[in-house]
PDB file of N, CA and C in Angstrom:
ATOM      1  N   UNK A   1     -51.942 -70.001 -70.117  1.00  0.00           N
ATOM      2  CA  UNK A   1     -52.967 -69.019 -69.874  1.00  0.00           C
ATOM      3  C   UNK A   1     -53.779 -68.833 -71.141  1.00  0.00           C
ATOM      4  N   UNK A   2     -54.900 -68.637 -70.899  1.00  0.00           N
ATOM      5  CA  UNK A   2     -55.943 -68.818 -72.426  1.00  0.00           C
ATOM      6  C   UNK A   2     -56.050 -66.751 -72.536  1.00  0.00           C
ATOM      7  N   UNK A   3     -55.824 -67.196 -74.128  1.00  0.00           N
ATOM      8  CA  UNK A   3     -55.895 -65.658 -74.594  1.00  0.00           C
ATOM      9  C   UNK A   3     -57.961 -65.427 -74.405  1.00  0.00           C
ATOM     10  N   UNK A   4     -57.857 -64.333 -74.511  1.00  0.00           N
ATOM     11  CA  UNK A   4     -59.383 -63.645 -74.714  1.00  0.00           C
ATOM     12  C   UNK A   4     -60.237 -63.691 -75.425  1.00  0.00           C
ATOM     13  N   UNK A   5     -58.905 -63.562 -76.759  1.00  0.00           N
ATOM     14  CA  UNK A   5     -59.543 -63.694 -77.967  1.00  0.00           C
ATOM     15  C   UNK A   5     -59.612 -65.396 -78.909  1.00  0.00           C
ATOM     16  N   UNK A   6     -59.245 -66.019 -78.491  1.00  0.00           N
ATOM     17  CA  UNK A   6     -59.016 -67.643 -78.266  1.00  0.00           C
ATOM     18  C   UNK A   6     -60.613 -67.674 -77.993  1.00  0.00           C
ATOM     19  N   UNK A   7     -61.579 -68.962 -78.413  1.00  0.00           N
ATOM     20  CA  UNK A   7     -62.770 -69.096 -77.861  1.00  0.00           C
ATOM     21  C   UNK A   7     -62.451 -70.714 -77.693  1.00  0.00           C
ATOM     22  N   UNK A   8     -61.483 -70.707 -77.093  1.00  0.00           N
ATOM     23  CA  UNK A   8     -61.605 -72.834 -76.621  1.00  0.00           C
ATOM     24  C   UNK A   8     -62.037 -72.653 -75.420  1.00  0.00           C
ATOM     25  N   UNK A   9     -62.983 -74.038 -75.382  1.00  0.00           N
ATOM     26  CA  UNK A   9     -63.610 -74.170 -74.158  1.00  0.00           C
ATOM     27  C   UNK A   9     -63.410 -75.655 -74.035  1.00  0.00           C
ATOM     28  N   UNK A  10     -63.296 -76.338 -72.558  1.00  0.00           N
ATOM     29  CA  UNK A  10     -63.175 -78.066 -72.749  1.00  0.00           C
ATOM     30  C   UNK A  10     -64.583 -78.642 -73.841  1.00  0.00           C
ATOM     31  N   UNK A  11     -65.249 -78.219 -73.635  1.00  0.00           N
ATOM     32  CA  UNK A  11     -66.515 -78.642 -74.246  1.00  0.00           C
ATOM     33  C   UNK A  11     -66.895 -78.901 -75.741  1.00  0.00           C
ATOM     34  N   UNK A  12     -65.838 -77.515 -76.362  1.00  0.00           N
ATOM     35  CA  UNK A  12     -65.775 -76.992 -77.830  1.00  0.00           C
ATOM     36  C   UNK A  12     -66.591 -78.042 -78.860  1.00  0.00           C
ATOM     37  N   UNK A  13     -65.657 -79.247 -78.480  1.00  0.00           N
ATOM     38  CA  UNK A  13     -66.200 -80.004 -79.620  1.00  0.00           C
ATOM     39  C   UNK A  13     -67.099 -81.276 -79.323  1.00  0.00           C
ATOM     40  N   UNK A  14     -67.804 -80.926 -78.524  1.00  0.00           N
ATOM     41  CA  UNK A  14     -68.953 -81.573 -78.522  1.00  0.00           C
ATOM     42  C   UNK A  14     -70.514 -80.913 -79.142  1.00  0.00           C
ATOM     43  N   UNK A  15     -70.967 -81.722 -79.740  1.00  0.00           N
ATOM     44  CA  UNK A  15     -72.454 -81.240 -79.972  1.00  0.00           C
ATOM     45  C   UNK A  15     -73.463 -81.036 -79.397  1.00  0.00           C
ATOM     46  N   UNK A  16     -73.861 -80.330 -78.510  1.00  0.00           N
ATOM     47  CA  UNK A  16     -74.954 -79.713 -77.275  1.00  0.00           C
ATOM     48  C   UNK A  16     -76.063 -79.427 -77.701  1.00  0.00           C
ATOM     49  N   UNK A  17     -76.602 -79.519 -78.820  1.00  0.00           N
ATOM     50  CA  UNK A  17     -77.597 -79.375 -79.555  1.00  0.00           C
ATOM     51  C   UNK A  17     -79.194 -80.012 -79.006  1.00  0.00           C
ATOM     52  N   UNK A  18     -80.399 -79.296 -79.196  1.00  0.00           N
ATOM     53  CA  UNK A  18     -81.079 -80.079 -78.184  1.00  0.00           C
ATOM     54  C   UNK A  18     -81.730 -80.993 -79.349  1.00  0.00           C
ATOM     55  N   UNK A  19     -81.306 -81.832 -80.074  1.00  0.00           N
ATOM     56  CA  UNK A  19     -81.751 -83.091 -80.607  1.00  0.00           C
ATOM     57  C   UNK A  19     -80.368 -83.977 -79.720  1.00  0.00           C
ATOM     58  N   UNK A  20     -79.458 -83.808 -79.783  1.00  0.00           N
ATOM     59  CA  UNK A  20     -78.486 -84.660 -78.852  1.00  0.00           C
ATOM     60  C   UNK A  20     -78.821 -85.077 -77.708  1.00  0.00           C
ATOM     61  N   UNK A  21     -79.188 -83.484 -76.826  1.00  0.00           N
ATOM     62  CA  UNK A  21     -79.769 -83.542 -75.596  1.00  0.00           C
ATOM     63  C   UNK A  21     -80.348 -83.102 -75.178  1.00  0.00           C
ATOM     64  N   UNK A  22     -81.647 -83.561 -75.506  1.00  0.00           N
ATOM     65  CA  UNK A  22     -83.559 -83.100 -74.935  1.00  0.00           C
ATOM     66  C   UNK A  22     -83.475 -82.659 -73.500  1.00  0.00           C
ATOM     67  N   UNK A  23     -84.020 -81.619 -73.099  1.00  0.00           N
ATOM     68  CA  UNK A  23     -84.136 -81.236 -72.168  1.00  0.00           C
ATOM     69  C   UNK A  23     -85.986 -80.513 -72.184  1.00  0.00           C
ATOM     70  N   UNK A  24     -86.941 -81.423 -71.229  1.00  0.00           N
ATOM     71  CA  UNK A  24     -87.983 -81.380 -71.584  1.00  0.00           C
ATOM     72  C   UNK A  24     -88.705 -81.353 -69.632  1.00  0.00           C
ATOM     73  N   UNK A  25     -88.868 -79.883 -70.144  1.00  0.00           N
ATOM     74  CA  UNK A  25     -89.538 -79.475 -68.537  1.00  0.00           C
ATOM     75  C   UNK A  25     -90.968 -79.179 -68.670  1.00  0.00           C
ATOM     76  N   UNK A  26     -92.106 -80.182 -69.877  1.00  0.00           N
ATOM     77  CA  UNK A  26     -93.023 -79.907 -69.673  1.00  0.00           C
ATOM     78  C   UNK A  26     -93.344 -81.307 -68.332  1.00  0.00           C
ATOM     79  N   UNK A  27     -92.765 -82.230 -68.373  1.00  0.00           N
ATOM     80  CA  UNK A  27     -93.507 -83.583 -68.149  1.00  0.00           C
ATOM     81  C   UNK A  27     -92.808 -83.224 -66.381  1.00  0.00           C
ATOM     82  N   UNK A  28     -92.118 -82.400 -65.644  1.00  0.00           N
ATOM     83  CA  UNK A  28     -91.335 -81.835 -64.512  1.00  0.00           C
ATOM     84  C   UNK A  28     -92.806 -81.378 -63.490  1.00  0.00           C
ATOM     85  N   UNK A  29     -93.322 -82.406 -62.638  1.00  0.00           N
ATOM     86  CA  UNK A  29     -94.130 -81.847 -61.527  1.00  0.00           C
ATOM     87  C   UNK A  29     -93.773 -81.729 -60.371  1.00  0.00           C
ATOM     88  N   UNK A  30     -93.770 -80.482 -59.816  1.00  0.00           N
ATOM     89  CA  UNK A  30     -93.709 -79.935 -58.119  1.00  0.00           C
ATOM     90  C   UNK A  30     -94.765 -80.025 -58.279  1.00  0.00           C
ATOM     91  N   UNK A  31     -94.314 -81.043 -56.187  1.00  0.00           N
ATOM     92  CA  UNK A  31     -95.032 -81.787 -55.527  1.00  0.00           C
ATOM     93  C   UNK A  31     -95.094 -79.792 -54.605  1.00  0.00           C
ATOM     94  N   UNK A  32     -96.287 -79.038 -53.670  1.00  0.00           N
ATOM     95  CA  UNK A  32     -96.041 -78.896 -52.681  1.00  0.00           C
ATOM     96  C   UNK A  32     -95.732 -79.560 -51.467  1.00  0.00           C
ATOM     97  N   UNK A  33     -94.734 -78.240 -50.611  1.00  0.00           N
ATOM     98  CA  UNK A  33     -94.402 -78.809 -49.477  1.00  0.00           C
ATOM     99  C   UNK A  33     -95.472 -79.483 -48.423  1.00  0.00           C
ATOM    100  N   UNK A  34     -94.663 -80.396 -47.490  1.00  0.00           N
ATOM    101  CA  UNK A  34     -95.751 -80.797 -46.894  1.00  0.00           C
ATOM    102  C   UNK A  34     -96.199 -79.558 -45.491  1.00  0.00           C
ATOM    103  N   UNK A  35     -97.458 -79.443 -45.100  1.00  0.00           N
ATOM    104  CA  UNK A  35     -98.029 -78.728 -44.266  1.00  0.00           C
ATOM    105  C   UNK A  35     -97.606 -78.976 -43.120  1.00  0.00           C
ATOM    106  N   UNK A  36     -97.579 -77.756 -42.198  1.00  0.00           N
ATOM    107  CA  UNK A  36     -96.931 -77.493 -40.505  1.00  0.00           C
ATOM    108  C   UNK A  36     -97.557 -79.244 -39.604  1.00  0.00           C
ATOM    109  N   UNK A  37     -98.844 -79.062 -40.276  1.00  0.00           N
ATOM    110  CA  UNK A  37     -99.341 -80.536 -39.355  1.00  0.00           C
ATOM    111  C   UNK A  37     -98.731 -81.777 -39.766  1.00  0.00           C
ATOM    112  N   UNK A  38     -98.409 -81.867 -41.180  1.00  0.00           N
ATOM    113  CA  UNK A  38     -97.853 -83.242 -41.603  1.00  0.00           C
ATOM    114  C   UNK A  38     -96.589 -83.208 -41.065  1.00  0.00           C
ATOM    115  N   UNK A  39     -96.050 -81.951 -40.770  1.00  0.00           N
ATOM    116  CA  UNK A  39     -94.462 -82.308 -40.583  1.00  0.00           C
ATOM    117  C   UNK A  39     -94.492 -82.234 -38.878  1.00  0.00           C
ATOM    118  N   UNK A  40     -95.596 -81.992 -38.221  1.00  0.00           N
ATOM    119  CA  UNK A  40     -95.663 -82.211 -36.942  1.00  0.00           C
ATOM    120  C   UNK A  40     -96.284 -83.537 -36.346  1.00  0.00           C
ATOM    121  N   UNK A  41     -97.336 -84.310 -37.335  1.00  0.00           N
ATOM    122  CA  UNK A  41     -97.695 -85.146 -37.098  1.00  0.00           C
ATOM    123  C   UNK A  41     -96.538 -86.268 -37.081  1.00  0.00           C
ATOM    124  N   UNK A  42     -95.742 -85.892 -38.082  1.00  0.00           N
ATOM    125  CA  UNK A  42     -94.596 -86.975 -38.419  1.00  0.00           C
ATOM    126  C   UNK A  42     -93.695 -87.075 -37.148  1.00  0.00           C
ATOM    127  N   UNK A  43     -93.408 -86.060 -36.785  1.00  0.00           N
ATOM    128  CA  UNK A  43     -92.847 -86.336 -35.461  1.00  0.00           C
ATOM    129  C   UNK A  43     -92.917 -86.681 -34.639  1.00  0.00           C
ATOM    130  N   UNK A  44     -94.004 -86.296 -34.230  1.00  0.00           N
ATOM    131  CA  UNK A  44     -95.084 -86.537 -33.005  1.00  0.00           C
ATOM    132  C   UNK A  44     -94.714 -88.195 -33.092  1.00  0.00           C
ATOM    133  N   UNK A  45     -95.593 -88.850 -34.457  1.00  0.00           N
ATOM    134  CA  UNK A  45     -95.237 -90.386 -34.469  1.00  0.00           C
ATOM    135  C   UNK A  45     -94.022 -91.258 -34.334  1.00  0.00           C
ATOM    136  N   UNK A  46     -93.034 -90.538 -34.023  1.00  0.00           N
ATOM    137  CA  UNK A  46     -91.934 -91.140 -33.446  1.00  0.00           C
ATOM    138  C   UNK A  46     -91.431 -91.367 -32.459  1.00  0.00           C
ATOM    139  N   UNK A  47     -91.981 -90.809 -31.322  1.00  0.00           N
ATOM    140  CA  UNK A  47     -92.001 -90.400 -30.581  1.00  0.00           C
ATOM    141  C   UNK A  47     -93.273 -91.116 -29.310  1.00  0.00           C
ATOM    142  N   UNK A  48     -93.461 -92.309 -29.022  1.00  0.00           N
ATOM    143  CA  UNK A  48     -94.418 -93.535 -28.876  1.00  0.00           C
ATOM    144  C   UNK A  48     -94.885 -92.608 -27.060  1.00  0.00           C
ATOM    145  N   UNK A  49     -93.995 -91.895 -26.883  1.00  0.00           N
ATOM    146  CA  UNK A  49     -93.903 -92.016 -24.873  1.00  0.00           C
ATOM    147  C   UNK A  49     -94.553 -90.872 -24.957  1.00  0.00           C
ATOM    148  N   UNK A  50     -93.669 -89.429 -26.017  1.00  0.00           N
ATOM    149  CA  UNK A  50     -94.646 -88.189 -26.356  1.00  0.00           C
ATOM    150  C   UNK A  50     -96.640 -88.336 -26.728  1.00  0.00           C
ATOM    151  N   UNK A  51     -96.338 -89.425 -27.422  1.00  0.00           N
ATOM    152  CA  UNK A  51     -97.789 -89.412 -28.090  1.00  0.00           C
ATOM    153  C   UNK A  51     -98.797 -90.191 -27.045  1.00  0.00           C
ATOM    154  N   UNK A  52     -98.163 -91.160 -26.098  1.00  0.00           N
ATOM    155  CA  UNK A  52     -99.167 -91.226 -25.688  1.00  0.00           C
ATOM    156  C   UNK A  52     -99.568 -89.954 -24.387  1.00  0.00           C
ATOM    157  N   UNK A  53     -99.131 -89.073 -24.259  1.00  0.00           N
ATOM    158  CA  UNK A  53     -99.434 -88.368 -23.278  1.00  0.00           C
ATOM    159  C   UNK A  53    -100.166 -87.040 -24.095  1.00  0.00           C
ATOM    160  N   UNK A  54    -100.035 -87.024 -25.223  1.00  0.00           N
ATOM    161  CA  UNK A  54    -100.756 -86.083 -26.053  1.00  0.00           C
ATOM    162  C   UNK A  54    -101.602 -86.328 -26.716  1.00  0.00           C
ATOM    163  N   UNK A  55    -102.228 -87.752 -26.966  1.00  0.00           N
ATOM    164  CA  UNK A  55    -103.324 -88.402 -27.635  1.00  0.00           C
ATOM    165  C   UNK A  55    -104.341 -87.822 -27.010  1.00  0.00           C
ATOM    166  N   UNK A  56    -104.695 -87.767 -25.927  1.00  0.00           N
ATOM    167  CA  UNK A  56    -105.729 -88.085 -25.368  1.00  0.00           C
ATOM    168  C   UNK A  56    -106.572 -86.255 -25.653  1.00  0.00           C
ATOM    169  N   UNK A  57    -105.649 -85.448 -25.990  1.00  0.00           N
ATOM    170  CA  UNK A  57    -105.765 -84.136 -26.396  1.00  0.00           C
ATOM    171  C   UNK A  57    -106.263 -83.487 -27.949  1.00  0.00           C
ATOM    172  N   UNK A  58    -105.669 -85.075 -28.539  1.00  0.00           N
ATOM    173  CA  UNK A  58    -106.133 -84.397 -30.371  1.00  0.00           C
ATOM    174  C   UNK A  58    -107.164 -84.760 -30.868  1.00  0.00           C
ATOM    175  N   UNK A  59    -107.919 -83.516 -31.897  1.00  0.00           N
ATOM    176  CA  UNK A  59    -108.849 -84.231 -32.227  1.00  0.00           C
ATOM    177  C   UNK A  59    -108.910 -85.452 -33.114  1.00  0.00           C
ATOM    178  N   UNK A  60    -110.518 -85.740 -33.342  1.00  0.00           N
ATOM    179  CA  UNK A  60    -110.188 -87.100 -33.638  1.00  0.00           C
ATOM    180  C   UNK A  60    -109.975 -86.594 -35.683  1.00  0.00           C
ATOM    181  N   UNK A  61    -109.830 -85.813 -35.971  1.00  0.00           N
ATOM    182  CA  UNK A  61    -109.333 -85.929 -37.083  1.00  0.00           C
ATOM    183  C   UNK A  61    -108.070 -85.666 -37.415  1.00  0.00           C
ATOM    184  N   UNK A  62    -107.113 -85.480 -36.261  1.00  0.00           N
ATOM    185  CA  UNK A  62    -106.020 -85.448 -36.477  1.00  0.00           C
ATOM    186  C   UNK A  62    -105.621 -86.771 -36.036  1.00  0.00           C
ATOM    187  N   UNK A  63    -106.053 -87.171 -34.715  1.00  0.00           N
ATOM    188  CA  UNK A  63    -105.442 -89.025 -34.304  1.00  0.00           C
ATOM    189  C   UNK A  63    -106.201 -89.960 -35.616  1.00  0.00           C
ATOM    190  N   UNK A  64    -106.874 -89.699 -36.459  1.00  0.00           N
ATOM    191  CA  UNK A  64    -107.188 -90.599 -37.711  1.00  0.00           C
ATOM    192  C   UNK A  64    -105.934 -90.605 -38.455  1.00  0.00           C
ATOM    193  N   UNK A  65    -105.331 -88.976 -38.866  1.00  0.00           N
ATOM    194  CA  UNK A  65    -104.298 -89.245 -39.731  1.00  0.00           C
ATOM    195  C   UNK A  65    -103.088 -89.284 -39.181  1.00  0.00           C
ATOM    196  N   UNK A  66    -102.706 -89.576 -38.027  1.00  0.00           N
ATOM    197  CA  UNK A  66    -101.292 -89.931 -36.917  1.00  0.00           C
ATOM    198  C   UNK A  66    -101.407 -91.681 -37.144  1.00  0.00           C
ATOM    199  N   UNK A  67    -102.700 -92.304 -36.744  1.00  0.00           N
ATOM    200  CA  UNK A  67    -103.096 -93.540 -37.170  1.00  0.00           C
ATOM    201  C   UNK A  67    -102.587 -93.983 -38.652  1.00  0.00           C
ATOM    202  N   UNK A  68    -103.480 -93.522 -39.343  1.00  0.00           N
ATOM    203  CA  UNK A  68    -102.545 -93.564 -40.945  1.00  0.00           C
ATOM    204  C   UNK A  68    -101.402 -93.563 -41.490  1.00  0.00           C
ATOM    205  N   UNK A  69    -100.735 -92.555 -40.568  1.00  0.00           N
ATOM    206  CA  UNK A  69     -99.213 -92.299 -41.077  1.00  0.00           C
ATOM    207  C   UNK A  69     -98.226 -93.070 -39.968  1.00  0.00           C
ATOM    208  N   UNK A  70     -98.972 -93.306 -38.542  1.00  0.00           N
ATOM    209  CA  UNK A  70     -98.027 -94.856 -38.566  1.00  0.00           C
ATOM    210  C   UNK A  70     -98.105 -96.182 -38.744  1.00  0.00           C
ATOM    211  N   UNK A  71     -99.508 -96.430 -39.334  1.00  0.00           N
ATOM    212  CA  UNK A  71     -99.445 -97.869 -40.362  1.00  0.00           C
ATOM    213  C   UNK A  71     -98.736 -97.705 -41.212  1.00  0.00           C
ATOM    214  N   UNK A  72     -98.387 -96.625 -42.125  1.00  0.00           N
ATOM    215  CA  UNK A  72     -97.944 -96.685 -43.090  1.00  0.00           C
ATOM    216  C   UNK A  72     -96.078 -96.766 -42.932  1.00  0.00           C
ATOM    217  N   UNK A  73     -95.873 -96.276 -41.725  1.00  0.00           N
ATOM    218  CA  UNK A  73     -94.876 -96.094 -41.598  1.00  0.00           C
ATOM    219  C   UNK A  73     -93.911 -97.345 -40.475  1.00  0.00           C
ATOM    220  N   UNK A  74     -94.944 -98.436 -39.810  1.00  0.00           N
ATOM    221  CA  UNK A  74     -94.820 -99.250 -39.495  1.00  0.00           C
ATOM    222  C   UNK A  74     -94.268 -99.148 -37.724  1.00  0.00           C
ATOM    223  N   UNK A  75     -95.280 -98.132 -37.372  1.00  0.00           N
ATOM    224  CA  UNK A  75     -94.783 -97.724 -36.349  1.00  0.00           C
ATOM    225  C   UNK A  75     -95.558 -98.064 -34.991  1.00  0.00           C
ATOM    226  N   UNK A  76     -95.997 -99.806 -34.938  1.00  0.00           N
ATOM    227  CA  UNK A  76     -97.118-100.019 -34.268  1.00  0.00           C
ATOM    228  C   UNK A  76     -97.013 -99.484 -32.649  1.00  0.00           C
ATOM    229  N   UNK A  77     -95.295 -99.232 -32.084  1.00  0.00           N
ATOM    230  CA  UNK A  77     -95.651 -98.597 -31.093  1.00  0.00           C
ATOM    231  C   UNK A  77     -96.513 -97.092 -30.747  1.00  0.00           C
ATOM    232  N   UNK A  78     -95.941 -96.571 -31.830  1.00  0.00           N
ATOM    233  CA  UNK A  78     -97.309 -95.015 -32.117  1.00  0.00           C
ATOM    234  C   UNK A  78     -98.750 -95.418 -32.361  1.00  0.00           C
ATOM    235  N   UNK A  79     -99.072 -97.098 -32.638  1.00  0.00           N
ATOM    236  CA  UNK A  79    -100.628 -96.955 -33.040  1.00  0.00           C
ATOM    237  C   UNK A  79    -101.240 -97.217 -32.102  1.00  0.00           C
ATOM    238  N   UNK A  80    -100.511 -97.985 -30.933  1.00  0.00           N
ATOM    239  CA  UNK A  80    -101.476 -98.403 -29.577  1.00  0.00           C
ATOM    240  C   UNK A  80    -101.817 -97.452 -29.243  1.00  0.00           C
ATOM    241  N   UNK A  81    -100.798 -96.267 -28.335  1.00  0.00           N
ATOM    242  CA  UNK A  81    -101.987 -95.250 -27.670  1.00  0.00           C
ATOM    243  C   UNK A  81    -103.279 -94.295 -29.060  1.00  0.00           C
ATOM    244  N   UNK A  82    -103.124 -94.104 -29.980  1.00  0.00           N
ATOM    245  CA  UNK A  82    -103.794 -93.794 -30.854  1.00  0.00           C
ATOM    246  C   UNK A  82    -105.411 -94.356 -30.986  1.00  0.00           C
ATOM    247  N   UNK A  83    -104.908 -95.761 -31.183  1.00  0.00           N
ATOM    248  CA  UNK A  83    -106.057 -96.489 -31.043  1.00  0.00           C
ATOM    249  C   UNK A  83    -107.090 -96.863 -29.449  1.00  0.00           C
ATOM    250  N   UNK A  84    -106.394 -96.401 -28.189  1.00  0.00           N
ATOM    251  CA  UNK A  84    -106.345 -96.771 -27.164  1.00  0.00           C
ATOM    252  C   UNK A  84    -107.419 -95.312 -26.703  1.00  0.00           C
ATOM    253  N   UNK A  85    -107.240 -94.352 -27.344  1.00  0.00           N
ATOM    254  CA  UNK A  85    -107.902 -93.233 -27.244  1.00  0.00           C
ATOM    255  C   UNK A  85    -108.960 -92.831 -28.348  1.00  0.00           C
ATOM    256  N   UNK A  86    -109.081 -93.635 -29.258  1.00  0.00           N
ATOM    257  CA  UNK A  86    -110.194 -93.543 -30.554  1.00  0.00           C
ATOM    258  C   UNK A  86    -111.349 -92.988 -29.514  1.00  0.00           C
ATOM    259  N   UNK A  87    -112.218 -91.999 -30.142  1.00  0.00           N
ATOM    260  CA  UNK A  87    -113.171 -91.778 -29.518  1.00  0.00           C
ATOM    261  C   UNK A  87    -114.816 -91.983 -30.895  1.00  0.00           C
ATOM    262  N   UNK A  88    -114.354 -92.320 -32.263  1.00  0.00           N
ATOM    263  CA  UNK A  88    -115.846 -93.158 -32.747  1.00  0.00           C
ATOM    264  C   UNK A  88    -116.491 -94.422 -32.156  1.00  0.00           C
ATOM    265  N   UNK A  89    -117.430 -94.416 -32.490  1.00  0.00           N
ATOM    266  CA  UNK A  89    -117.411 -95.887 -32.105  1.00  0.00           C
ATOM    267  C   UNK A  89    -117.590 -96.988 -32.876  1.00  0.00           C
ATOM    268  N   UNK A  90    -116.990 -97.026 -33.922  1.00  0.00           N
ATOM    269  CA  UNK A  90    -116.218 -97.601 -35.064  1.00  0.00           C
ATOM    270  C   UNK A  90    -114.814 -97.191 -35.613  1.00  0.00           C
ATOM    271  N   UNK A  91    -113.557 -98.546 -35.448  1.00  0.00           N
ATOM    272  CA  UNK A  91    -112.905 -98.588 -36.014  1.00  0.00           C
ATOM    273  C   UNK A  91    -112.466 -99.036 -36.789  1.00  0.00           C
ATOM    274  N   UNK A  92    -112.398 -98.870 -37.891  1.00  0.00           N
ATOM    275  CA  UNK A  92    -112.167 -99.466 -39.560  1.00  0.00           C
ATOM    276  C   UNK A  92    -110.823 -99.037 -40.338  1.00  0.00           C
ATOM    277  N   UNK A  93    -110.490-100.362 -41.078  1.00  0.00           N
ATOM    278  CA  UNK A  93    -109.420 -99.383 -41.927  1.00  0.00           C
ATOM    279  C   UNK A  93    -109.319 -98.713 -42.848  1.00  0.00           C
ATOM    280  N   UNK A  94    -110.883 -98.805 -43.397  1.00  0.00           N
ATOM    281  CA  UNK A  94    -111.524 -98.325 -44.243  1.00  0.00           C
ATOM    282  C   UNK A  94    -112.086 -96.596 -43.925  1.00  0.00           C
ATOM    283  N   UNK A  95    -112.159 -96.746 -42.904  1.00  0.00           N
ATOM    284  CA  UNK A  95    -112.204 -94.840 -42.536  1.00  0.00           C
ATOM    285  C   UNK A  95    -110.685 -94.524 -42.517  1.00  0.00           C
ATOM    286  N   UNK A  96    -109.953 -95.186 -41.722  1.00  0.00           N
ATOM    287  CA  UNK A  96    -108.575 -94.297 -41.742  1.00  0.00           C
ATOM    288  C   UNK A  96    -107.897 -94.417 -43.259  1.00  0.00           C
ATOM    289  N   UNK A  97    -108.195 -95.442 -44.246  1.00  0.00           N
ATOM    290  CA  UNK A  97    -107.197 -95.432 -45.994  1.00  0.00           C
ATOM    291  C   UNK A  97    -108.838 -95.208 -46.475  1.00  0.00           C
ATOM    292  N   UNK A  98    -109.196 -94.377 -46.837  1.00  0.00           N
ATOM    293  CA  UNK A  98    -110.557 -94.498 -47.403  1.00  0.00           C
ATOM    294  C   UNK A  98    -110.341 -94.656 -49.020  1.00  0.00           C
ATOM    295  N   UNK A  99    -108.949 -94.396 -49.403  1.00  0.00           N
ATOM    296  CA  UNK A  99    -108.565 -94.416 -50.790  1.00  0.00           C
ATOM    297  C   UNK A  99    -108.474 -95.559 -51.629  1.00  0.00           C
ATOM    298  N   UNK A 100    -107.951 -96.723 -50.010  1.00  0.00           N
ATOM    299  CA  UNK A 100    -107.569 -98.409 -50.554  1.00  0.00           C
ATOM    300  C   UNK A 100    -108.870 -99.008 -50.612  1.00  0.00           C
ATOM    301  N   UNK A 101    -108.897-100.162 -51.273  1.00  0.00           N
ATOM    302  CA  UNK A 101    -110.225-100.722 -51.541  1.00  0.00           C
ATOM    303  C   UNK A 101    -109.786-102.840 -50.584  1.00  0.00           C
ATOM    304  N   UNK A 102    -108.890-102.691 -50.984  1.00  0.00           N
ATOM    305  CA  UNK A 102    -108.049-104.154 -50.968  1.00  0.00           C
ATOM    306  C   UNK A 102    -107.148-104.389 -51.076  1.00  0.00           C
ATOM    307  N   UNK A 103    -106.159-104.413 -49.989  1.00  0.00           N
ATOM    308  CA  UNK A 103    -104.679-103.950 -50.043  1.00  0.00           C
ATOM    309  C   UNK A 103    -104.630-105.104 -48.692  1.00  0.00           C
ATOM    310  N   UNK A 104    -103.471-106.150 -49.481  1.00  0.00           N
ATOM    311  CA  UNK A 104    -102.898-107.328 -48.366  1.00  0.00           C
ATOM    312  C   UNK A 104    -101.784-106.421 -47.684  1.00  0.00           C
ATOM    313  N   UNK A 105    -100.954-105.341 -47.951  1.00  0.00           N
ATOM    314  CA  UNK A 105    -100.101-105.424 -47.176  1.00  0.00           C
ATOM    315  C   UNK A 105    -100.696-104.650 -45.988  1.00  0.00           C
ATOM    316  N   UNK A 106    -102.070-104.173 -45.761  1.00  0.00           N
ATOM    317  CA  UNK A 106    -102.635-103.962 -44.534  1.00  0.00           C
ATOM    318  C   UNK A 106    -103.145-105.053 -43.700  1.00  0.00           C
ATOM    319  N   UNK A 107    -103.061-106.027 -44.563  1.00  0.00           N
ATOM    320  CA  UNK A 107    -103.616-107.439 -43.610  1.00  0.00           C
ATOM    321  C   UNK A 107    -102.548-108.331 -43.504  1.00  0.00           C
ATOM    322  N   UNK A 108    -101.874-108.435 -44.025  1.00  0.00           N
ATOM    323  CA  UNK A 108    -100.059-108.535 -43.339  1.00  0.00           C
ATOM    324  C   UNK A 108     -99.925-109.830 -44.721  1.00  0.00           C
ATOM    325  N   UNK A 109     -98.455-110.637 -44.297  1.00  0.00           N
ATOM    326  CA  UNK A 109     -98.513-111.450 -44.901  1.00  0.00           C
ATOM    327  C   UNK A 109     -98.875-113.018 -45.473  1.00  0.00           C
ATOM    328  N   UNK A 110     -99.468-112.617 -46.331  1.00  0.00           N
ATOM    329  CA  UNK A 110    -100.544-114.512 -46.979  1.00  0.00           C
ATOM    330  C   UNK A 110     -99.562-115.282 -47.069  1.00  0.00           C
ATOM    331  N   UNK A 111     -98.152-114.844 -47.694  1.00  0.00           N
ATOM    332  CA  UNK A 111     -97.509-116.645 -47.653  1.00  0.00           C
ATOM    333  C   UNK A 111     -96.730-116.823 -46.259  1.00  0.00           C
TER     334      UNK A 111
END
């Protein structure tokens, strides 16, 4: 049984010092959470039999980013009805990634 007045600890003789061990929470970024729609859209896209009976209902700036997030997610049964209900009359992949400029793994694979 450890007396009170005793100060051993398992640790005692180690050096904890912060040159030993940096502890540096400037370079530490929170991400926010993702939004009610991203975490509904995400679902929605799993869901190939749900979505197509609810496509035909969203707007088209939400079926742009359901589109997006199942290319990205490789979910071509979620992109048919998506695309099957586009209502621009242009479809590009360049409106739905407007961020990518030239990206092969949207044009699949070269070798």
């Amino acid at each position: 049984m450890l007396n009170d007045s005793n100060d051993f600890t398992p640790l005692s003789g180690l050096d904890w010092s912060p040159t030993w061990n940096p502890i540096s929470v400037s370079q530490r970024t929170t991400s926010p959470p993702p939004s009610l729609s991203t975490l509904s859209m995400a679902c929605a896209v799993q869901y190939p039999d749900l979505l197509e009976e609810a496509c035909c209902f969203l707007p088209q700036s939400l079926r742009k980013e359901m589109v997006a997030m199942a290319l990205d997610q490789k979910l071509t049964n979620s992109v048919i009805p998506l695309i099957y209900t586009w209502t621009e009359p242009v479809l590009s992949l360049q409106s739905i990634f407007p961020t990518l400029k030239n990206s092969p793994e949207l044009v699949g694979d070269m070798h």
